[in-house]
N, C-alpha and C. Protein backbone atom coordinates (compact mmCIF):
# COMPACT_ATOMS: atom_id res chain seq x y z
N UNK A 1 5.66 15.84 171.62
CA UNK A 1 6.93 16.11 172.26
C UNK A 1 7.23 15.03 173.29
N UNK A 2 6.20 14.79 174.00
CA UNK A 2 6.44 13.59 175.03
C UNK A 2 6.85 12.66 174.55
N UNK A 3 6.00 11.81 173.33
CA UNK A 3 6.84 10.52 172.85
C UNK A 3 7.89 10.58 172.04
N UNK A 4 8.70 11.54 171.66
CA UNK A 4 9.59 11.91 170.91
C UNK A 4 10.73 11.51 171.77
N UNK A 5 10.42 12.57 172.89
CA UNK A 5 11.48 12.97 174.03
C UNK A 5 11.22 11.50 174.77
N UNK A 6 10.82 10.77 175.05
CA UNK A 6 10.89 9.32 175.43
C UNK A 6 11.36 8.46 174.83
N UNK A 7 11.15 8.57 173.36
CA UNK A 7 11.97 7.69 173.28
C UNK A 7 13.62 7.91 172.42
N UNK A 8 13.79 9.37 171.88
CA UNK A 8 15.11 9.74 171.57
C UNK A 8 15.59 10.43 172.64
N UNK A 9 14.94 11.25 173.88
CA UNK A 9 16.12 11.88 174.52
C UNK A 9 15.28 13.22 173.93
N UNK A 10 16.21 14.13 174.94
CA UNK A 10 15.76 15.93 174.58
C UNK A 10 15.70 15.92 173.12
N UNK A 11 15.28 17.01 172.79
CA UNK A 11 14.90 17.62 171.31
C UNK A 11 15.60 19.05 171.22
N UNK A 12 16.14 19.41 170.03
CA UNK A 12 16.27 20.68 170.05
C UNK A 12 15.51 21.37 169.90
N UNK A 13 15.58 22.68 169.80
CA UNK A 13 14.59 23.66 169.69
C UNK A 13 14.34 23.90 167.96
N UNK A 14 14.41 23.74 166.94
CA UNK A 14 14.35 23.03 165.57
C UNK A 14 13.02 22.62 165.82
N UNK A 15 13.46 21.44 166.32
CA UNK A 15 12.62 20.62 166.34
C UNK A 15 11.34 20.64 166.82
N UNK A 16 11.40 21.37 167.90
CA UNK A 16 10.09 21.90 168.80
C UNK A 16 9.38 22.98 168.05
N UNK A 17 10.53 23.56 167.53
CA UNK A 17 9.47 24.62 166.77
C UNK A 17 8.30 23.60 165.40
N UNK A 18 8.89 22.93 164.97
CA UNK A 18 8.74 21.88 163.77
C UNK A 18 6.81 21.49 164.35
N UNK A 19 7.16 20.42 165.04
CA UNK A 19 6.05 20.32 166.14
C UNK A 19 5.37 20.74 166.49
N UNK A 20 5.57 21.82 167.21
CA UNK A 20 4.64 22.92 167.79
C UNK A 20 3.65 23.52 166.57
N UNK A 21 4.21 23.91 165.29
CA UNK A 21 4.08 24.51 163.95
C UNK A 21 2.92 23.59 163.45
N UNK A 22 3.25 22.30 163.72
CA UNK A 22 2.11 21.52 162.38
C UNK A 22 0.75 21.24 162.61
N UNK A 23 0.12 20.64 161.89
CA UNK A 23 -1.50 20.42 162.08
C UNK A 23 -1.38 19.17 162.75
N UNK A 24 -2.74 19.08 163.18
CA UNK A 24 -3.00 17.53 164.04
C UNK A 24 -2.73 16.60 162.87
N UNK A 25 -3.45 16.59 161.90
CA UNK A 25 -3.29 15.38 161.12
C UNK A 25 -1.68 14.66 160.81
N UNK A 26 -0.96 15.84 160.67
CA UNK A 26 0.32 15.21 160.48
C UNK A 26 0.86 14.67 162.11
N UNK A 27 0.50 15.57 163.21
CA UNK A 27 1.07 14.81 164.39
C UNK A 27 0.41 13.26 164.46
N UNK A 28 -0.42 13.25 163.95
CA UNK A 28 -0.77 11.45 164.12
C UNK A 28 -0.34 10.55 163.12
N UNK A 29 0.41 10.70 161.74
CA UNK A 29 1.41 10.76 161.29
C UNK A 29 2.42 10.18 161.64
N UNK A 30 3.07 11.34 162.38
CA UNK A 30 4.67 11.31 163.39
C UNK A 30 4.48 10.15 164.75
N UNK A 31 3.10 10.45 165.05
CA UNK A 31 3.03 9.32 166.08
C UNK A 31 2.92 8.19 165.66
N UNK A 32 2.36 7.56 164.97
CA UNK A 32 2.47 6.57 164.47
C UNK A 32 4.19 6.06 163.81
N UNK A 33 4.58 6.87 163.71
CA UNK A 33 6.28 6.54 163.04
C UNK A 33 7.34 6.31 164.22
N UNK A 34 6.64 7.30 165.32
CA UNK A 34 7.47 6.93 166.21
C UNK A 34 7.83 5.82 167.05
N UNK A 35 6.64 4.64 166.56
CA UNK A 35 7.02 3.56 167.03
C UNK A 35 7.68 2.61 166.54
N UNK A 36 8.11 2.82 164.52
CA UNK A 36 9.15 2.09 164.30
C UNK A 36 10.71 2.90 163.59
N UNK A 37 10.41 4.22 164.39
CA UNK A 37 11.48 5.33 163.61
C UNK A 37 13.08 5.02 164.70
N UNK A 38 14.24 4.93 163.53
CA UNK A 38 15.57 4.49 164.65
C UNK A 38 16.01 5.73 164.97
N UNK A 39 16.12 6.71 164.54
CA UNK A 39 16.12 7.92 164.85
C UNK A 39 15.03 9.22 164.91
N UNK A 40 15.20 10.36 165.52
CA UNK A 40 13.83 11.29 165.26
C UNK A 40 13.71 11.75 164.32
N UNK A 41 14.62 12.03 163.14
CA UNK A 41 15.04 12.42 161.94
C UNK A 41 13.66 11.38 161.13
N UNK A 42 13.91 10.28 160.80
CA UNK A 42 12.87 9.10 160.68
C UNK A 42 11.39 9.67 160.82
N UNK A 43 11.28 10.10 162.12
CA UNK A 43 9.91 10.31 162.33
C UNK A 43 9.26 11.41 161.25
N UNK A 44 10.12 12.11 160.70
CA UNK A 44 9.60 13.62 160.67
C UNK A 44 9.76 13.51 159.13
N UNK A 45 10.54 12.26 158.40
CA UNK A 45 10.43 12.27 156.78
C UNK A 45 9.71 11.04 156.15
């Protein structure tokens, strides 16, 4: 949530639930995307 919200801005609640929901393996995944994703949408497909 932190690097999400750093670098797009608030999150909806969608989204948090999305997050909150998944396993570690995929959050390292998403983290890794989030450093070349142009939107948060990006990160998460």
């Amino acid at each position: 949530m932190r690097q999400i919200e750093r670098t797009f801005g608030p999150t909806d609640v969608r989204l948090r639930q999305q997050i909150q929901a998944t396993d570690a393996e995929t959050l390292l995944e998403w983290s890794d995307r989030i450093l070349t994703a142009e939107t948060p949408e990006a990160v998460f497909h």
